[in-house]
PDB file of N, CA and C in Angstrom:
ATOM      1  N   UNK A   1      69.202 126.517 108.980  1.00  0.00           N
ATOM      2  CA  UNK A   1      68.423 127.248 108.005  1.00  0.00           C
ATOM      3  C   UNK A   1      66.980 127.340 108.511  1.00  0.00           C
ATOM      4  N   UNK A   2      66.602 128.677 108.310  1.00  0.00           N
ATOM      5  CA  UNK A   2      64.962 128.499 108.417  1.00  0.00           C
ATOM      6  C   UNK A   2      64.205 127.754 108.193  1.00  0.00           C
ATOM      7  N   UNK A   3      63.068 127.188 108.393  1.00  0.00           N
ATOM      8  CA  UNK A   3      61.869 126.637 107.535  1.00  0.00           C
ATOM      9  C   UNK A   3      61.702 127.530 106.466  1.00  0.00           C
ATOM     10  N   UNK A   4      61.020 128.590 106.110  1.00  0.00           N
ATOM     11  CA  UNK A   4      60.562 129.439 104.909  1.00  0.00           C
ATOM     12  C   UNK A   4      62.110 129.274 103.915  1.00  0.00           C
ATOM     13  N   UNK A   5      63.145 129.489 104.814  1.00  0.00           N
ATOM     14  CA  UNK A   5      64.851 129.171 103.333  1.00  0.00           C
ATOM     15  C   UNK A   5      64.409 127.531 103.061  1.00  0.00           C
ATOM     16  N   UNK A   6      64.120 126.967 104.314  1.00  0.00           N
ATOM     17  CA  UNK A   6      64.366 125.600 103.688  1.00  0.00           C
ATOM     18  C   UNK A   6      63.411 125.001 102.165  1.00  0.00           C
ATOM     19  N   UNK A   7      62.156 125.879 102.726  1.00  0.00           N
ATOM     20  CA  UNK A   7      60.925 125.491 101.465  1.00  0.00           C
ATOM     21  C   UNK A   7      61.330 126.270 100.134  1.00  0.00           C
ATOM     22  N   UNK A   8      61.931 127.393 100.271  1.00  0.00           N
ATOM     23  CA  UNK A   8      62.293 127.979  99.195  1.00  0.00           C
ATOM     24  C   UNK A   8      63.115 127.750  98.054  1.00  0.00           C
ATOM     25  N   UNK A   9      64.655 126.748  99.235  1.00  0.00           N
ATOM     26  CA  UNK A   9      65.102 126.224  98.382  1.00  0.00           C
ATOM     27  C   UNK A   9      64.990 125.075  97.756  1.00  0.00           C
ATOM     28  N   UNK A  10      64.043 124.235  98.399  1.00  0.00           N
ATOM     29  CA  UNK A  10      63.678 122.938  98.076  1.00  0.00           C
ATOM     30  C   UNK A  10      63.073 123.304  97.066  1.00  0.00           C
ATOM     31  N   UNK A  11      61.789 124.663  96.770  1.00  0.00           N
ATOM     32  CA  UNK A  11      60.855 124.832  95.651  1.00  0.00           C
ATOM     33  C   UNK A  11      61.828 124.859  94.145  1.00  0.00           C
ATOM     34  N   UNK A  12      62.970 125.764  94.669  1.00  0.00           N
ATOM     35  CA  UNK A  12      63.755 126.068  93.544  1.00  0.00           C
ATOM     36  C   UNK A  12      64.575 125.590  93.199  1.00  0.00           C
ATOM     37  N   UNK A  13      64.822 123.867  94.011  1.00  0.00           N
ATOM     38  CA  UNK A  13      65.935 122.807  93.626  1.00  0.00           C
ATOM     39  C   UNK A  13      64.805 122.022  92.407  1.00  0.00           C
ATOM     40  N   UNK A  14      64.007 121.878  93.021  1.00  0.00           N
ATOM     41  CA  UNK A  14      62.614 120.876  91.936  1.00  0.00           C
ATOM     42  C   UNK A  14      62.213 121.588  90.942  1.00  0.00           C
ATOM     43  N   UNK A  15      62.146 123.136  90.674  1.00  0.00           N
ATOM     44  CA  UNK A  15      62.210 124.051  89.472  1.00  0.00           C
ATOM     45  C   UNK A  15      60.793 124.164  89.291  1.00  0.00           C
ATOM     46  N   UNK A  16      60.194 124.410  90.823  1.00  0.00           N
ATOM     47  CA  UNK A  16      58.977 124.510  90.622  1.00  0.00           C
ATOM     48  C   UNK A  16      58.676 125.939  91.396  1.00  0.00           C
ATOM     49  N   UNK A  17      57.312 126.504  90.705  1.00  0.00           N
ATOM     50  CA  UNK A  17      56.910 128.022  90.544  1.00  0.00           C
ATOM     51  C   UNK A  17      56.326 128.072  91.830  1.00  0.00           C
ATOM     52  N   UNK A  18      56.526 129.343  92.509  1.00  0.00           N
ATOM     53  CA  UNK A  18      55.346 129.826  93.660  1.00  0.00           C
ATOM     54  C   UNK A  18      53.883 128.870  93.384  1.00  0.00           C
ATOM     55  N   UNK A  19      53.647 129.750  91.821  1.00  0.00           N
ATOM     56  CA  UNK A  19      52.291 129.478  91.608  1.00  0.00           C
ATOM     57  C   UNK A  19      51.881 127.999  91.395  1.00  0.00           C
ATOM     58  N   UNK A  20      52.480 127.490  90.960  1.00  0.00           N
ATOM     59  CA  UNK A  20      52.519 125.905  90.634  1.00  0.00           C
ATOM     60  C   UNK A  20      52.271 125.281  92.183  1.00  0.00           C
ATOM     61  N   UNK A  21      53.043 125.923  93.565  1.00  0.00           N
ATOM     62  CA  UNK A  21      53.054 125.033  94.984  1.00  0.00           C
ATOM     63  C   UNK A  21      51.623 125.263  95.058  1.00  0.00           C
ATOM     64  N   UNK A  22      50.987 126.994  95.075  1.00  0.00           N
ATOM     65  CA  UNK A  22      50.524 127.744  95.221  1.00  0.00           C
ATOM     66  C   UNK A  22      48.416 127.003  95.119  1.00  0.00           C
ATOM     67  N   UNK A  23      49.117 127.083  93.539  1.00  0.00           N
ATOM     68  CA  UNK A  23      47.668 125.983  93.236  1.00  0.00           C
ATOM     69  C   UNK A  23      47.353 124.714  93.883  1.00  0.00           C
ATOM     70  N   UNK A  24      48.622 123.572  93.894  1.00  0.00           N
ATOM     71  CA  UNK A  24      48.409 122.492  94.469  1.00  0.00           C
ATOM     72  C   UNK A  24      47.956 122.293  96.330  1.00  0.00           C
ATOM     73  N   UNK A  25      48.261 123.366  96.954  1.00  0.00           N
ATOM     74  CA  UNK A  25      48.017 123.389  98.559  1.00  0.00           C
ATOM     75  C   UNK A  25      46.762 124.161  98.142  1.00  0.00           C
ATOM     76  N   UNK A  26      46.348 124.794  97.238  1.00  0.00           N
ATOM     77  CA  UNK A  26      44.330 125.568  97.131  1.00  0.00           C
ATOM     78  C   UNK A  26      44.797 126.758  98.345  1.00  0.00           C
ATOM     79  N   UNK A  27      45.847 127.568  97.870  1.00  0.00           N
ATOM     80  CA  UNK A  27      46.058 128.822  98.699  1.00  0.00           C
ATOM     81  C   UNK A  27      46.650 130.046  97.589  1.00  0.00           C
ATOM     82  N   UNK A  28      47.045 131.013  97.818  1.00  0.00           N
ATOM     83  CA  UNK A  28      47.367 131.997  97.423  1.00  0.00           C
ATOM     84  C   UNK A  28      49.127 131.984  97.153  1.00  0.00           C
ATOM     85  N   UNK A  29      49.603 132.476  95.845  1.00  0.00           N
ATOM     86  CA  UNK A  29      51.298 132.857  95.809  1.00  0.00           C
ATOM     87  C   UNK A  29      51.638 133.414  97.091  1.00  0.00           C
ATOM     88  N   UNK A  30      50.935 134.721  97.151  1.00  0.00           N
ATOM     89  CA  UNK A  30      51.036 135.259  98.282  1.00  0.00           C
ATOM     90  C   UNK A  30      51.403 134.400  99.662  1.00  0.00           C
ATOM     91  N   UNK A  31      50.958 133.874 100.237  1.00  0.00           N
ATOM     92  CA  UNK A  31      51.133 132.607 101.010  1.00  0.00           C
ATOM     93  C   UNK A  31      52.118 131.725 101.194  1.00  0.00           C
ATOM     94  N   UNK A  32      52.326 131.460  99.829  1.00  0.00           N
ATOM     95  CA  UNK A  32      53.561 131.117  99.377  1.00  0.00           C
ATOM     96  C   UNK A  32      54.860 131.404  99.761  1.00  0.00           C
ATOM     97  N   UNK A  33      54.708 133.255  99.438  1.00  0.00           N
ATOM     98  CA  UNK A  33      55.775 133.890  99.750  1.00  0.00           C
ATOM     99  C   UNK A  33      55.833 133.588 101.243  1.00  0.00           C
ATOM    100  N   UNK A  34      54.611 134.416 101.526  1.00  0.00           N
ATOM    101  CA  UNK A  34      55.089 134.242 103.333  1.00  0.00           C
ATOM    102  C   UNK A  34      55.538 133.236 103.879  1.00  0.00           C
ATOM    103  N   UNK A  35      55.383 132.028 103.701  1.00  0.00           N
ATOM    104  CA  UNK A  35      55.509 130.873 104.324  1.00  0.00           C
ATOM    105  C   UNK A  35      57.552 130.882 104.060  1.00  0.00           C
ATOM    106  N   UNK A  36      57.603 131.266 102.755  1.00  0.00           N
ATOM    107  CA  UNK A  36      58.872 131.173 102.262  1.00  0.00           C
ATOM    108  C   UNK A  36      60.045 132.408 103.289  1.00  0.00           C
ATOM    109  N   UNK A  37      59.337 133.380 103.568  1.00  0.00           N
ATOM    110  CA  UNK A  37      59.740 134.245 103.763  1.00  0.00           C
ATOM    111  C   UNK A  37      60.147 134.422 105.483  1.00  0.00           C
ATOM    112  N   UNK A  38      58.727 133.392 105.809  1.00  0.00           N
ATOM    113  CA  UNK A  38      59.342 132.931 107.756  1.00  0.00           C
ATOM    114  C   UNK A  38      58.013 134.013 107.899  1.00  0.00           C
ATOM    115  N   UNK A  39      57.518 135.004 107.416  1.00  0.00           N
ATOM    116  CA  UNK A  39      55.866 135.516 107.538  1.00  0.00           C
ATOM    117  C   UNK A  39      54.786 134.902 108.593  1.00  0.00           C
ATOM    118  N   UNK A  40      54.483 133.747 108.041  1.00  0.00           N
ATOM    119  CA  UNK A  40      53.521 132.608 108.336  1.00  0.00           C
ATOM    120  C   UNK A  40      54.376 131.003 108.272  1.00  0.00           C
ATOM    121  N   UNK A  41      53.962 130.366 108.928  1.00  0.00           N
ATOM    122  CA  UNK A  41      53.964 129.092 108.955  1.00  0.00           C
ATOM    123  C   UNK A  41      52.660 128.236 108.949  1.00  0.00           C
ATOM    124  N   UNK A  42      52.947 126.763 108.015  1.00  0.00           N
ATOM    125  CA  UNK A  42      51.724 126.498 107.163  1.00  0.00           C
ATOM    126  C   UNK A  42      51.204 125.850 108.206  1.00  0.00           C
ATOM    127  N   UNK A  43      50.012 125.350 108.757  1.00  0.00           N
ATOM    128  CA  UNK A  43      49.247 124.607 109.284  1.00  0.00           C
ATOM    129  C   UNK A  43      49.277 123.024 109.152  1.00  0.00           C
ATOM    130  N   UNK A  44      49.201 122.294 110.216  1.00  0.00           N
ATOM    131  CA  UNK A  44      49.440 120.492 110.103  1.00  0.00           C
ATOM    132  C   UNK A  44      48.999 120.227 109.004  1.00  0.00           C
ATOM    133  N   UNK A  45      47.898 120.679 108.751  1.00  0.00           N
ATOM    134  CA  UNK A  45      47.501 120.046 107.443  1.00  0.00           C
ATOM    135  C   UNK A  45      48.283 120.117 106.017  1.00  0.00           C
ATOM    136  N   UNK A  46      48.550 121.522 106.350  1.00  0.00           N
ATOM    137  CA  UNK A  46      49.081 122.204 104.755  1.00  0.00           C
ATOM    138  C   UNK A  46      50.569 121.323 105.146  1.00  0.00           C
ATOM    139  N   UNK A  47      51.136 121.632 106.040  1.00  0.00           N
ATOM    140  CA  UNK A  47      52.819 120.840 105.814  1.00  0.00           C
ATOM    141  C   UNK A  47      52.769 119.413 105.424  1.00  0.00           C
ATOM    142  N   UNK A  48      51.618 118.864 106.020  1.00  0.00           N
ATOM    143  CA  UNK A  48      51.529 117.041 105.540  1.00  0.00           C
ATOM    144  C   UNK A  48      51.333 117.310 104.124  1.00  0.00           C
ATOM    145  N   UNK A  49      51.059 118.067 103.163  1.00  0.00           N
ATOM    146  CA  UNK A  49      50.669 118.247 102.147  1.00  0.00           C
ATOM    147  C   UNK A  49      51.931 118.807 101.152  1.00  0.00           C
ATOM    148  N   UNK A  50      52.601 119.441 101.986  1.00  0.00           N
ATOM    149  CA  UNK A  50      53.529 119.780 101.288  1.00  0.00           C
ATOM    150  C   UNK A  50      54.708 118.756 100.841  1.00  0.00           C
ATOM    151  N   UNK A  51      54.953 118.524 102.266  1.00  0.00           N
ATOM    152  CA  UNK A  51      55.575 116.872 102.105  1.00  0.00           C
ATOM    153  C   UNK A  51      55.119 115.917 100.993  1.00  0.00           C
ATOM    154  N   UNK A  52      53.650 115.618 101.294  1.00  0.00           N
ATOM    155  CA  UNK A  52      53.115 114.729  99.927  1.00  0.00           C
ATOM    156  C   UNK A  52      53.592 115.314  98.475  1.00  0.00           C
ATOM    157  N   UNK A  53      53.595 116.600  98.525  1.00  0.00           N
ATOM    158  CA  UNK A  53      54.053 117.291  97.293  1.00  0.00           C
ATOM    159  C   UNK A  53      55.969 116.812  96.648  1.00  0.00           C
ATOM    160  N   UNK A  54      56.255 117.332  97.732  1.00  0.00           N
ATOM    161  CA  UNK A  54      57.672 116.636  97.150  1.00  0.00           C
ATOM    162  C   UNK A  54      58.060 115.445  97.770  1.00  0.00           C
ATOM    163  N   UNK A  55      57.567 114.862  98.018  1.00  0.00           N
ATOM    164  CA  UNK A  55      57.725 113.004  98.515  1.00  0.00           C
ATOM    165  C   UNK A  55      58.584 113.216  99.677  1.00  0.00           C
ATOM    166  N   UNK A  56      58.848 114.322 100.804  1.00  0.00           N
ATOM    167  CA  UNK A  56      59.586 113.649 101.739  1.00  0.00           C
ATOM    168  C   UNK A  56      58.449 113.386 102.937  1.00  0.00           C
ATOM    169  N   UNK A  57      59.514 113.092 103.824  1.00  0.00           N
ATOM    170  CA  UNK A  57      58.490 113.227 105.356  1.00  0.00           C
ATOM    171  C   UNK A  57      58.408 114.686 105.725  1.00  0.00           C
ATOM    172  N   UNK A  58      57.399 114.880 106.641  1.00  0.00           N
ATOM    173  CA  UNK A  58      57.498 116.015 107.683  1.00  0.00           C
ATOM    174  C   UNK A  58      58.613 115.890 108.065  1.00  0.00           C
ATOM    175  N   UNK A  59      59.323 115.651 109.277  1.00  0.00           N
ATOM    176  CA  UNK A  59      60.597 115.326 109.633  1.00  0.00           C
ATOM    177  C   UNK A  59      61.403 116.192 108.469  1.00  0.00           C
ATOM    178  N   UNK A  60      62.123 115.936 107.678  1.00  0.00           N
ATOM    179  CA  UNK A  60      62.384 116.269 106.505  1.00  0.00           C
ATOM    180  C   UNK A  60      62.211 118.095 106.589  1.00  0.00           C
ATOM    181  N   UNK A  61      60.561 117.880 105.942  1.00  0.00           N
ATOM    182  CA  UNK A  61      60.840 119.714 106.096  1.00  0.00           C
ATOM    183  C   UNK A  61      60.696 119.822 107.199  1.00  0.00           C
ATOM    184  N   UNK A  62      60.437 120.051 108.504  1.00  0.00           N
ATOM    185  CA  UNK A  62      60.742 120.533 109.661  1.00  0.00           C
ATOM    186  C   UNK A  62      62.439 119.957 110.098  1.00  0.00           C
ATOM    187  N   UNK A  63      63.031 119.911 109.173  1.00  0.00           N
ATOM    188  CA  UNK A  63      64.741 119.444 109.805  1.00  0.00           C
ATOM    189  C   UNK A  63      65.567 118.605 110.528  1.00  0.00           C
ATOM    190  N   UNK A  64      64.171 118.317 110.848  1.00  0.00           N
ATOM    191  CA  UNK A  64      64.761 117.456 111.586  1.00  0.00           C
ATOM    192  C   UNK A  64      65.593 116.240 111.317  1.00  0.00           C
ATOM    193  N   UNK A  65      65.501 115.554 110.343  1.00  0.00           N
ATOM    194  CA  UNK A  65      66.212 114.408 109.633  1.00  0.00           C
ATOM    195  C   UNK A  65      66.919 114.789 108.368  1.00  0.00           C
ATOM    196  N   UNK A  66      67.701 114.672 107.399  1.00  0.00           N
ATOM    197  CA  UNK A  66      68.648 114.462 106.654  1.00  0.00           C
ATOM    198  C   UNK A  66      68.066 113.763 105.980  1.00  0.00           C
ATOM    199  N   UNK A  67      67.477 112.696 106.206  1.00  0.00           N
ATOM    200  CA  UNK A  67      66.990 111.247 105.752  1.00  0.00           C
ATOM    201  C   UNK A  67      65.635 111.676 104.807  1.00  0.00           C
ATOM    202  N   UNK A  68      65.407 112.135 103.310  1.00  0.00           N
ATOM    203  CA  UNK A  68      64.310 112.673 102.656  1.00  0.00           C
ATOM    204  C   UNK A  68      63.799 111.781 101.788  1.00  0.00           C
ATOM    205  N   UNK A  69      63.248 110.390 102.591  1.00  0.00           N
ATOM    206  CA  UNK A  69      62.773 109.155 101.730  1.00  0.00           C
ATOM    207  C   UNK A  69      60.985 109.975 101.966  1.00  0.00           C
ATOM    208  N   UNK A  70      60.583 109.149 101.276  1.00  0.00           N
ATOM    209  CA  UNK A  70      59.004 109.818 101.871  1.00  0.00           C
ATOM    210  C   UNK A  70      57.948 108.774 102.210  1.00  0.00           C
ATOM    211  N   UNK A  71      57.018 109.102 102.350  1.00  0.00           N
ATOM    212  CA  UNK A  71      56.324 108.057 103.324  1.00  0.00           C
ATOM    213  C   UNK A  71      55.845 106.736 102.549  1.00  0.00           C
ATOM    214  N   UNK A  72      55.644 106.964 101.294  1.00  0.00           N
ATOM    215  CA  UNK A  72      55.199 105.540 100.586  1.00  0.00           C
ATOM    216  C   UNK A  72      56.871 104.689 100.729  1.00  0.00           C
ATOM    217  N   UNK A  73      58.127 105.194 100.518  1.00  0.00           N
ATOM    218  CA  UNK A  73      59.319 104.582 100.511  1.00  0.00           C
ATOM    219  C   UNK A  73      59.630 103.742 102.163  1.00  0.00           C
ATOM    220  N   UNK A  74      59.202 104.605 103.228  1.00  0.00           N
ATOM    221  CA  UNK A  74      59.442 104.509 104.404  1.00  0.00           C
ATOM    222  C   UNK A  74      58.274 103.095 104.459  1.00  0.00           C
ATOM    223  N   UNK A  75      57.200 103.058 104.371  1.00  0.00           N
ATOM    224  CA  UNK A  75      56.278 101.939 104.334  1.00  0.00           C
ATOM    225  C   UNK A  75      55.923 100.952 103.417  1.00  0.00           C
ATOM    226  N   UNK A  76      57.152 100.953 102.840  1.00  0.00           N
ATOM    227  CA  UNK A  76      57.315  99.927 101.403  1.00  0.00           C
ATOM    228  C   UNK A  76      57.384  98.753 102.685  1.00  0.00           C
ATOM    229  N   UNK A  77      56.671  97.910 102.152  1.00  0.00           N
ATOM    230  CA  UNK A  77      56.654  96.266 102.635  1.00  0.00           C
ATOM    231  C   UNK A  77      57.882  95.636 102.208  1.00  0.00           C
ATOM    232  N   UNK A  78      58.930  95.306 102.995  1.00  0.00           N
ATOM    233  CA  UNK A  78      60.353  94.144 102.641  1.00  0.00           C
ATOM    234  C   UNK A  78      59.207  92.608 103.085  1.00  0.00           C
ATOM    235  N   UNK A  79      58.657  92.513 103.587  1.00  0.00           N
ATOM    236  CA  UNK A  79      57.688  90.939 103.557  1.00  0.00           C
ATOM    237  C   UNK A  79      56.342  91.464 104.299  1.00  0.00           C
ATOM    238  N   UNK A  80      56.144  90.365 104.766  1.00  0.00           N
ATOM    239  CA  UNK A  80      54.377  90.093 105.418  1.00  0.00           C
ATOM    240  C   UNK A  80      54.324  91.147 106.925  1.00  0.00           C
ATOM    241  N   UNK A  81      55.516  90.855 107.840  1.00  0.00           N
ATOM    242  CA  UNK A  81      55.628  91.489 108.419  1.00  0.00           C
ATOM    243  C   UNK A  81      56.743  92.383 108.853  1.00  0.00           C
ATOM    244  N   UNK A  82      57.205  93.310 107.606  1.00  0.00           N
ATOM    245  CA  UNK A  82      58.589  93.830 108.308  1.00  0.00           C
ATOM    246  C   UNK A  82      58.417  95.488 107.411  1.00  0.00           C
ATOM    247  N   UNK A  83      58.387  96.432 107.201  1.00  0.00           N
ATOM    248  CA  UNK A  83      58.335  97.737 106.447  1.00  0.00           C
ATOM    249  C   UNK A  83      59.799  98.073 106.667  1.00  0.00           C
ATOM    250  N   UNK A  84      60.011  98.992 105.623  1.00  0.00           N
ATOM    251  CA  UNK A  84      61.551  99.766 105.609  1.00  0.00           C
ATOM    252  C   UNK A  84      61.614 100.387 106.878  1.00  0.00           C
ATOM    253  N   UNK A  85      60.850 101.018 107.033  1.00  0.00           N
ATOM    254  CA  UNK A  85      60.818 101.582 108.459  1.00  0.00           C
ATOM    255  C   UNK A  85      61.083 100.881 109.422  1.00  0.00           C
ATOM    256  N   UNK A  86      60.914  99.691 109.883  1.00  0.00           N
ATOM    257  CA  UNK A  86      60.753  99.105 110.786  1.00  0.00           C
ATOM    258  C   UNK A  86      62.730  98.488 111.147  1.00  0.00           C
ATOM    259  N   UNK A  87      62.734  98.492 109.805  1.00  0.00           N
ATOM    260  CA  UNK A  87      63.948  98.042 109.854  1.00  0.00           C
ATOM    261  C   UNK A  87      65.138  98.997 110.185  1.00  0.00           C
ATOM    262  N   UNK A  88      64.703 100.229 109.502  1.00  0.00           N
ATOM    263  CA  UNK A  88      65.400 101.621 110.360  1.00  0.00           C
ATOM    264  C   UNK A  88      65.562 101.230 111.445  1.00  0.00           C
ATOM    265  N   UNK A  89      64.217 101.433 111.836  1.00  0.00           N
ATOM    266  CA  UNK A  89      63.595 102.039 113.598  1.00  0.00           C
ATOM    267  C   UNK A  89      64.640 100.535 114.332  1.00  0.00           C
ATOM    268  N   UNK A  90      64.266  99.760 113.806  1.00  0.00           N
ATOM    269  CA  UNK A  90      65.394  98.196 114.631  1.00  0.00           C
ATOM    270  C   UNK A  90      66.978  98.627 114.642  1.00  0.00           C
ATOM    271  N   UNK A  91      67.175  99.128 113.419  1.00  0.00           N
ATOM    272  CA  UNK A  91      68.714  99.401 113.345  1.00  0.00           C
ATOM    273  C   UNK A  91      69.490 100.190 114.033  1.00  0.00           C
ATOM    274  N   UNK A  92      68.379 101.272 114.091  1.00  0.00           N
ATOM    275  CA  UNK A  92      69.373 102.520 115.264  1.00  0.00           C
ATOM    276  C   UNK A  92      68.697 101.785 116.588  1.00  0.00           C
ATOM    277  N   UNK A  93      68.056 101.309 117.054  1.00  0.00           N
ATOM    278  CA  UNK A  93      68.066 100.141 118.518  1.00  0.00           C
ATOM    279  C   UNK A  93      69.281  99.668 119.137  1.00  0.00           C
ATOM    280  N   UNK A  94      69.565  99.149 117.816  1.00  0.00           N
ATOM    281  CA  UNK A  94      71.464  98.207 117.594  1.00  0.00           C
ATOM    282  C   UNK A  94      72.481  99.448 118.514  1.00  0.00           C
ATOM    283  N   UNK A  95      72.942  98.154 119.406  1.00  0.00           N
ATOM    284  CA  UNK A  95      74.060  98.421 120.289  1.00  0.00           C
ATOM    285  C   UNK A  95      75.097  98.537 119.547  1.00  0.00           C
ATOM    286  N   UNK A  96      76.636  99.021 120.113  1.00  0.00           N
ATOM    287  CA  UNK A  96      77.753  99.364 118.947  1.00  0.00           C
ATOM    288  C   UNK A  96      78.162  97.884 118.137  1.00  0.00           C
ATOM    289  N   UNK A  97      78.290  96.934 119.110  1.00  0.00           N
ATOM    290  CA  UNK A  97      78.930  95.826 118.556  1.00  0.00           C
ATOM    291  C   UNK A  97      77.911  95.011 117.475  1.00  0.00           C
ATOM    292  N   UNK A  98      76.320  95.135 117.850  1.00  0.00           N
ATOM    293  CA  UNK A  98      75.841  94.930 116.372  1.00  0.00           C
ATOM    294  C   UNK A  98      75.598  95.857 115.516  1.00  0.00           C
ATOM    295  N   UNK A  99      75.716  96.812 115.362  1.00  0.00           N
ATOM    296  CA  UNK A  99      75.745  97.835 114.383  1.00  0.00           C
ATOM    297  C   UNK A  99      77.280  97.580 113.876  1.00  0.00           C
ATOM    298  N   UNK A 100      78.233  96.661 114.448  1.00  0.00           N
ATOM    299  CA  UNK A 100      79.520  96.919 113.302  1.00  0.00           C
ATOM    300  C   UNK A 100      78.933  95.544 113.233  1.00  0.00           C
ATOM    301  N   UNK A 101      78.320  94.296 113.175  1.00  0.00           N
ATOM    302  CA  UNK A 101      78.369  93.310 113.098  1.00  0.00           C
ATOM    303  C   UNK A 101      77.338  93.292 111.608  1.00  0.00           C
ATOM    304  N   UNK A 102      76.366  94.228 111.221  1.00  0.00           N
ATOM    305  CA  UNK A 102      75.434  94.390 110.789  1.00  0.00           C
ATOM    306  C   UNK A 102      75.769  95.154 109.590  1.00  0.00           C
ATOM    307  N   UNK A 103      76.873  96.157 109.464  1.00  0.00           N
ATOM    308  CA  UNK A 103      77.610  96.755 108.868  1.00  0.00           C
ATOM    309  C   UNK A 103      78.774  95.898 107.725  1.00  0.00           C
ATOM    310  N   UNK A 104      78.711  94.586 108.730  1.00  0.00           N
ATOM    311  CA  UNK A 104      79.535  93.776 107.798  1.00  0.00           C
ATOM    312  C   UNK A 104      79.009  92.747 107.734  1.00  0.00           C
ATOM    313  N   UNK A 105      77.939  92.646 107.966  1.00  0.00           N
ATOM    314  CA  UNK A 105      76.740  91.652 106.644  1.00  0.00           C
ATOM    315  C   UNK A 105      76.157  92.323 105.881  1.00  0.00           C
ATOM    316  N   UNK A 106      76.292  93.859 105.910  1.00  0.00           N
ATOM    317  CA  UNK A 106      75.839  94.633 104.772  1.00  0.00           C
ATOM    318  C   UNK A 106      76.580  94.372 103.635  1.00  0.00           C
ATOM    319  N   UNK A 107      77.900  94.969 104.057  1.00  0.00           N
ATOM    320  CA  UNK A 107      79.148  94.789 102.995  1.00  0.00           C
ATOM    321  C   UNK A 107      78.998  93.342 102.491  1.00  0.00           C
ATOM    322  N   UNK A 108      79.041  92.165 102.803  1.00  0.00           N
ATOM    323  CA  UNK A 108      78.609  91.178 102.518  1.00  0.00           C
ATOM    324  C   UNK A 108      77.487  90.828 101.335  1.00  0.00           C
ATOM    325  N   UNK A 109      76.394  91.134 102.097  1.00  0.00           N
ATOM    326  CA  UNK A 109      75.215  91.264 101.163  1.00  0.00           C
ATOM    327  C   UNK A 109      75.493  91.933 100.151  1.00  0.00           C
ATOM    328  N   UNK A 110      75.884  93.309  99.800  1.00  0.00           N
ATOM    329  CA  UNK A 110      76.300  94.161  98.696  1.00  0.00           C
ATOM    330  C   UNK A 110      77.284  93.359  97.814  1.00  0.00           C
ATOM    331  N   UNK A 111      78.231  93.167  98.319  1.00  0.00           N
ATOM    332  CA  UNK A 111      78.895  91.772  97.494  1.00  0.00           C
ATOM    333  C   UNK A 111      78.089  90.950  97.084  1.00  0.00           C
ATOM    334  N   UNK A 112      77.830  90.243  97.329  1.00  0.00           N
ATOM    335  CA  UNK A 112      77.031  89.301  96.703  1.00  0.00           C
ATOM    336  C   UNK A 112      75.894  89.434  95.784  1.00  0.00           C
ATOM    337  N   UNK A 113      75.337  90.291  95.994  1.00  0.00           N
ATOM    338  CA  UNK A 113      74.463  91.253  94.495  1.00  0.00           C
ATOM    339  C   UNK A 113      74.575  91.639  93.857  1.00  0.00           C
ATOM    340  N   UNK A 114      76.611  91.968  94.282  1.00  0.00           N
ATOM    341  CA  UNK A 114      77.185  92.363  92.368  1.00  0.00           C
ATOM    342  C   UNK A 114      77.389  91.198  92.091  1.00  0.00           C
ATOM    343  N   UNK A 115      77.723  90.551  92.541  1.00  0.00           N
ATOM    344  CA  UNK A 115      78.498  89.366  92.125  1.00  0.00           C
ATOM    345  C   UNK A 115      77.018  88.210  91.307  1.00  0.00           C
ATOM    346  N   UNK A 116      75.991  88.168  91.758  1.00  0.00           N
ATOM    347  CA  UNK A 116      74.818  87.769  91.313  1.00  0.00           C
ATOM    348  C   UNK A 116      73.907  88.934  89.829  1.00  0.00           C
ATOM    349  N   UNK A 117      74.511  89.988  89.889  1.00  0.00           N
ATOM    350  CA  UNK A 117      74.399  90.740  89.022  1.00  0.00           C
ATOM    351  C   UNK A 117      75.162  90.277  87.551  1.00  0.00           C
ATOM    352  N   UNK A 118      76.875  90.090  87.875  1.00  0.00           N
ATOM    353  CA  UNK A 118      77.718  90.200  87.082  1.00  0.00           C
ATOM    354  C   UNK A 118      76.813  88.383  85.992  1.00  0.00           C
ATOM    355  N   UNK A 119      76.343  87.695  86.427  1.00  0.00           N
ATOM    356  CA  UNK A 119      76.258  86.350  86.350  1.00  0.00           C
ATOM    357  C   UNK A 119      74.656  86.299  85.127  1.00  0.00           C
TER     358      UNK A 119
END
């Protein structure tokens, strides 16, 4: 999918107006359209902004990832020294045999949090 389909449909999954993006980036509907339309493409600045707008990453709207956590989620602190991110970025590192090893201390862990839930 395009960038301009991708923003378009993202605008109109969140049920939000041209004019509504329009105001919040301090640009024109017009603009809007184009950007939507594949016209223009927004500037580093304006896309970091857009992102901030609907909480994903860049990555995200430029397509590159699937993965549409956004940057306060991605840099949530798990302790003193470890961020969600970090723990991503470690995980896809993981060779096959710990990625199934890791996979089933997940399953593990998940067990055990219902099971500490149910209690």
């Amino acid at each position: 999918m395009e960038f301009g389909e991708f923003l378009a449909k993202l605008r109109k999954e969140r049920g939000i107006l041209q004019k509504e993006l329009a105001n919040y980036l301090n640009v024109t509907v017009a603009t809007i359209s184009n950007y939507e339309k594949g016209v223009h493409s927004p500037d580093l600045n304006t896309l970091v902004k857009l992102a901030d707008f609907y909480g994903v990453s860049t990555d995200y709207l430029l397509q590159r990832t699937k993965y549409n956590a956004s940057m306060d989620m991605l840099n949530h602190q798990l302790s003193m020294d470890y961020t969600l991110s970090d723990l991503i970025n470690t995980t896809l590192e993981l060779d096959q045999r710990n990625t199934i090893a890791l996979l089933d201390y997940y399953e593990l862990l998940t067990l055990r949090n219902s099971i500490n839930r149910v209690k």
